[in-house]
C-alpha atoms as a PDB file:
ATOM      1  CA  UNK A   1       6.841   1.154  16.915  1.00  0.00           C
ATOM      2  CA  UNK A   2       8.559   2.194  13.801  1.00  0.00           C
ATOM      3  CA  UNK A   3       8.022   5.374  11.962  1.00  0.00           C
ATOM      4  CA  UNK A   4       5.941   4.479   8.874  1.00  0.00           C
ATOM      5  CA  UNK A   5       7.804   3.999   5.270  1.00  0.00           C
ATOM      6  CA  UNK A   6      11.322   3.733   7.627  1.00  0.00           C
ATOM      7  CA  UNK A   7      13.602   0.918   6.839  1.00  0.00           C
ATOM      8  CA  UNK A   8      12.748  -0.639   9.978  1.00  0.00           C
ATOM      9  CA  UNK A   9       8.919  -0.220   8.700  1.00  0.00           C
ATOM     10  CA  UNK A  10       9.724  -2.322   6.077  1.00  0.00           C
ATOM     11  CA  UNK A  11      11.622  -4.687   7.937  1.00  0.00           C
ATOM     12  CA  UNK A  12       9.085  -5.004  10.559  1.00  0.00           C
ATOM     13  CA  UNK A  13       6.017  -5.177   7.751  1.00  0.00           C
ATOM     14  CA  UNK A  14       8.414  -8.589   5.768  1.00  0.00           C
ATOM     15  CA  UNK A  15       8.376 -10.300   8.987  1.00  0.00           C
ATOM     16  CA  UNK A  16       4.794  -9.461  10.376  1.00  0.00           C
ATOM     17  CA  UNK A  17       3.944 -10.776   6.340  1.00  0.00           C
ATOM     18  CA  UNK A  18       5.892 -13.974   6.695  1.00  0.00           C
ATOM     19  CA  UNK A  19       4.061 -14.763   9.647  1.00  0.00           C
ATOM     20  CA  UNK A  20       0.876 -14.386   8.752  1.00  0.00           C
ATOM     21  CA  UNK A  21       1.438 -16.430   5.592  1.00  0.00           C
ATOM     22  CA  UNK A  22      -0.924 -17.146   3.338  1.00  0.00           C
ATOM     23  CA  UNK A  23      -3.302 -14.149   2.814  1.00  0.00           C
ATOM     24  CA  UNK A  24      -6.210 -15.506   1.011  1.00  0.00           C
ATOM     25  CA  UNK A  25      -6.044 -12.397  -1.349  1.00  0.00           C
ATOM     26  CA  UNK A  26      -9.101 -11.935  -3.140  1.00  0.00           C
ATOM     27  CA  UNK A  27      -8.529 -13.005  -7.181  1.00  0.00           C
ATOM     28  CA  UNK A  28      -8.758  -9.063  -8.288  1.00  0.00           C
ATOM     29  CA  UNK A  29      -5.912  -8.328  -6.067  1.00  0.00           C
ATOM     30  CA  UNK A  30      -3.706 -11.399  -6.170  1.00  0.00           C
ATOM     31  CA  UNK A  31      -2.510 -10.098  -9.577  1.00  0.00           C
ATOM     32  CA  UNK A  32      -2.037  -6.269  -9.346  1.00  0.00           C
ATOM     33  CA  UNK A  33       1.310  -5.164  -8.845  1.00  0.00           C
ATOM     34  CA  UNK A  34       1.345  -1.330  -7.902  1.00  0.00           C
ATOM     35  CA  UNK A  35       4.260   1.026  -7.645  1.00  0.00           C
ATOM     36  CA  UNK A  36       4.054   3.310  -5.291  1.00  0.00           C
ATOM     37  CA  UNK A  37       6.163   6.419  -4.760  1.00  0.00           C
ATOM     38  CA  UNK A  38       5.205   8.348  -1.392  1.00  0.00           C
ATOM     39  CA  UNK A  39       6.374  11.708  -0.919  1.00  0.00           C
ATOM     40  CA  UNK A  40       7.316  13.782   2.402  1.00  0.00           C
ATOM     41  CA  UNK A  41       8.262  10.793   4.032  1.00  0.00           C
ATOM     42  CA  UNK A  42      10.616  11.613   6.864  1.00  0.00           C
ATOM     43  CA  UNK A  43      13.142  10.249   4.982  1.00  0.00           C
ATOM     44  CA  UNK A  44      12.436  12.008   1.979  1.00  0.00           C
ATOM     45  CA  UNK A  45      10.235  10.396  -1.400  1.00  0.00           C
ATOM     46  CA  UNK A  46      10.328   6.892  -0.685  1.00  0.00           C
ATOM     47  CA  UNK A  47       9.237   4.258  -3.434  1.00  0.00           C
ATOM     48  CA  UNK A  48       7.127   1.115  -2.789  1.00  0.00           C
ATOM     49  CA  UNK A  49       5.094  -1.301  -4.378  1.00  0.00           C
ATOM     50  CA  UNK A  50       1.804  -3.295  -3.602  1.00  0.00           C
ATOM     51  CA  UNK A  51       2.501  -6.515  -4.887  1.00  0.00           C
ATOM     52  CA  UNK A  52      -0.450  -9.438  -4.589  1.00  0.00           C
ATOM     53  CA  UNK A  53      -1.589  -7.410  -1.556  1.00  0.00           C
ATOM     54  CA  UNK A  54       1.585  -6.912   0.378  1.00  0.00           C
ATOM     55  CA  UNK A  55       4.111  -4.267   0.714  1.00  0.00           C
ATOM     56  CA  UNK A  56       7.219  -4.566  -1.098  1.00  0.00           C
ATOM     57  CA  UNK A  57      10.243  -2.131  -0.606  1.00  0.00           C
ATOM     58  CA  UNK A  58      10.877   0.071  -3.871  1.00  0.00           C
ATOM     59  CA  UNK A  59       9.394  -0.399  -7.169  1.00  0.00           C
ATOM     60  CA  UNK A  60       8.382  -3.802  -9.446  1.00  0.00           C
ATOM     61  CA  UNK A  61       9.848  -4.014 -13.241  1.00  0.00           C
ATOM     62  CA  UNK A  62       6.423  -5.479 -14.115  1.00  0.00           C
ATOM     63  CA  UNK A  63       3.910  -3.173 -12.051  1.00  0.00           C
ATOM     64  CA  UNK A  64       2.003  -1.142 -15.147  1.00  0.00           C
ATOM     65  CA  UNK A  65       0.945   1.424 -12.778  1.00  0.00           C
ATOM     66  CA  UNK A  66       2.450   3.743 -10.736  1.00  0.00           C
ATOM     67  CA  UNK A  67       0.711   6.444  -8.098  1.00  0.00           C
ATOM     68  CA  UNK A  68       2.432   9.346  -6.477  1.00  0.00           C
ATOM     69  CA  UNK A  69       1.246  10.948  -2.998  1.00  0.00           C
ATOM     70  CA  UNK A  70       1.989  12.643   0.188  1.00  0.00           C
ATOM     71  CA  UNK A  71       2.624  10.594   3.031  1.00  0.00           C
ATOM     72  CA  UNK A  72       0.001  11.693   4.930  1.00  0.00           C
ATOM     73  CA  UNK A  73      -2.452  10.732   2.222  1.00  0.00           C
ATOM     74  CA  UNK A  74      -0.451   7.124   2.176  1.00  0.00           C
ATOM     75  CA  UNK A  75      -0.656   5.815   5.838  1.00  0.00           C
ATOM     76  CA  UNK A  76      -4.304   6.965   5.640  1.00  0.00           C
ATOM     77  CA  UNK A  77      -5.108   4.952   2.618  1.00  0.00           C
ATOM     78  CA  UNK A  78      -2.673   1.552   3.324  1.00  0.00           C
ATOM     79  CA  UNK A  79      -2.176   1.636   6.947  1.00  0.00           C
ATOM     80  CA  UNK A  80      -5.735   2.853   8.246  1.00  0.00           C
ATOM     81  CA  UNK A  81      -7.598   1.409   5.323  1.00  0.00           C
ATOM     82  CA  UNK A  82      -9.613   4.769   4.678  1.00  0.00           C
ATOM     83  CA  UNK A  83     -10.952   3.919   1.316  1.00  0.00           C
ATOM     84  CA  UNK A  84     -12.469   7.361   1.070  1.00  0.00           C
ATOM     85  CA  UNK A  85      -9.321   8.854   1.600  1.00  0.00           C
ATOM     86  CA  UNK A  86      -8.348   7.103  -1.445  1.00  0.00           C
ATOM     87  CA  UNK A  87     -11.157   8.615  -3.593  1.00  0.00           C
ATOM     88  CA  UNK A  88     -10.942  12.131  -1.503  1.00  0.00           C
ATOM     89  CA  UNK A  89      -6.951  12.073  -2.770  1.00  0.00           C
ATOM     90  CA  UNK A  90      -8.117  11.043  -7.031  1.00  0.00           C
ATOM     91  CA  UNK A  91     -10.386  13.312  -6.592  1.00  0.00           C
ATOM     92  CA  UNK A  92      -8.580  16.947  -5.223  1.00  0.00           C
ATOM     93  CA  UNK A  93      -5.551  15.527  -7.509  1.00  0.00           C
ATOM     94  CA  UNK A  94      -3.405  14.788  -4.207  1.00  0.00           C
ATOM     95  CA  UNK A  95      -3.026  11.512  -6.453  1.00  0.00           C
ATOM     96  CA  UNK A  96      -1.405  11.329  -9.716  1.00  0.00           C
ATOM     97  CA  UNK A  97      -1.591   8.077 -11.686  1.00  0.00           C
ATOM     98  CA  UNK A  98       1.052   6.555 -14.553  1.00  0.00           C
ATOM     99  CA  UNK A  99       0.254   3.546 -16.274  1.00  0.00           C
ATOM    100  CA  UNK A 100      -2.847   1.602 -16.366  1.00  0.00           C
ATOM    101  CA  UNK A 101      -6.268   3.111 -14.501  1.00  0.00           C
ATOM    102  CA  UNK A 102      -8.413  -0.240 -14.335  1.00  0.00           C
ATOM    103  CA  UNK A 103      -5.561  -1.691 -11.733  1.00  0.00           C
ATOM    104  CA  UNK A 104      -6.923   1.418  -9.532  1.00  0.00           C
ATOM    105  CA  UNK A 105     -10.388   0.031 -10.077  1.00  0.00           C
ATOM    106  CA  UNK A 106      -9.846  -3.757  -9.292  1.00  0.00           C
ATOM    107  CA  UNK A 107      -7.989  -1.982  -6.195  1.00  0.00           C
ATOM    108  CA  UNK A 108     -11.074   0.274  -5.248  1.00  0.00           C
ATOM    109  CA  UNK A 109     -13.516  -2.630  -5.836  1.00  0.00           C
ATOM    110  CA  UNK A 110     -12.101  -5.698  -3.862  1.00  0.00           C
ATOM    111  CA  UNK A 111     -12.668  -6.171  -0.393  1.00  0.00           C
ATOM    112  CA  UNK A 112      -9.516  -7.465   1.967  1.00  0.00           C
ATOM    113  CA  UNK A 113      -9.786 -11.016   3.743  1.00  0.00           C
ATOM    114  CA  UNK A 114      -9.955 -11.694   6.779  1.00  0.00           C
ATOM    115  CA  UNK A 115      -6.323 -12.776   6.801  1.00  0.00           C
ATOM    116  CA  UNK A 116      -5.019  -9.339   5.081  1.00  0.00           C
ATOM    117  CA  UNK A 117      -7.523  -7.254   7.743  1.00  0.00           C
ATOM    118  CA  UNK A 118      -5.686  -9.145  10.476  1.00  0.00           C
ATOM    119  CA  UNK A 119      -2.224  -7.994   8.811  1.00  0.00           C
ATOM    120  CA  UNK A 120      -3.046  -4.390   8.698  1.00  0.00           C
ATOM    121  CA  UNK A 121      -4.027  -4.199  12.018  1.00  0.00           C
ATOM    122  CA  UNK A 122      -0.784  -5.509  13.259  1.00  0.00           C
ATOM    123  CA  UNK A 123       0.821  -3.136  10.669  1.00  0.00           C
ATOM    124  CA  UNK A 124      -0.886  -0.268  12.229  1.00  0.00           C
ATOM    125  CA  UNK A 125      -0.459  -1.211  15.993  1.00  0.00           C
ATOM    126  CA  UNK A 126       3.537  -1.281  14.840  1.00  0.00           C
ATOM    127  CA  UNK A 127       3.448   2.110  13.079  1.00  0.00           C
ATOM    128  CA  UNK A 128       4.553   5.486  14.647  1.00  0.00           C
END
């Protein structure tokens, strides 16, 4: 188990990702590149980046749109695929967006694959 948004989160997430391989990442989602900057992390804010559906340590030069929200909010929303949490957060302003809005919506909108649902439940079973 690794505490989530650790280095050894990361580390654990690239190799559980290379494994699984292909993702079969629905069209919507294949192209949105999403920085990400979590705060309260135990190791303080910690920046990320959803990337063609996977997680990517700090930020992308060519992501349009950036969020910012508490951990807590995070891990619900990428870890334990709450997609109410998601709107719960917009909506109480726990979630502050930069950059391009219609990303959010081709975010909101898509559905995983079976591949990526497989992924996150690996990533969860690995995360403290």
């Amino acid at each position: 188990m690794a505490v989530f948004l650790s280095d050894e989160w990361f580390t654990e997430v690239e190799k559980l990702t290379q494994v699984a391989g292909d993702l079969d990442v629905p069209a919507a989602l294949a192209s949105l590149v999403l920085n990400i900057t979590v705060n309260g992390a135990a190791s303080g804010d910690v920046d990320m980046c959803l990337n063609g559906g996977r997680f990517e340590r700090g930020h992308n030069s060519s992501g349009s749109t950036k969020l910012k929200l508490p951990v807590d909010l995070a891990r619900r929303i990428f870890v334990e695929n709450d997609q109410s949490a998601g709107m719960q957060g917009f909506m109480s302003g726990q979630i502050r967006v930069e950059g391009d809005m219609s990303k959010l919506m081709a975010m909101q909108t898509s559905r995983p694959s079976d591949k990526q649902k497989d992924l996150l439940k690996q990533i969860k079973a690995i995360t403290e």
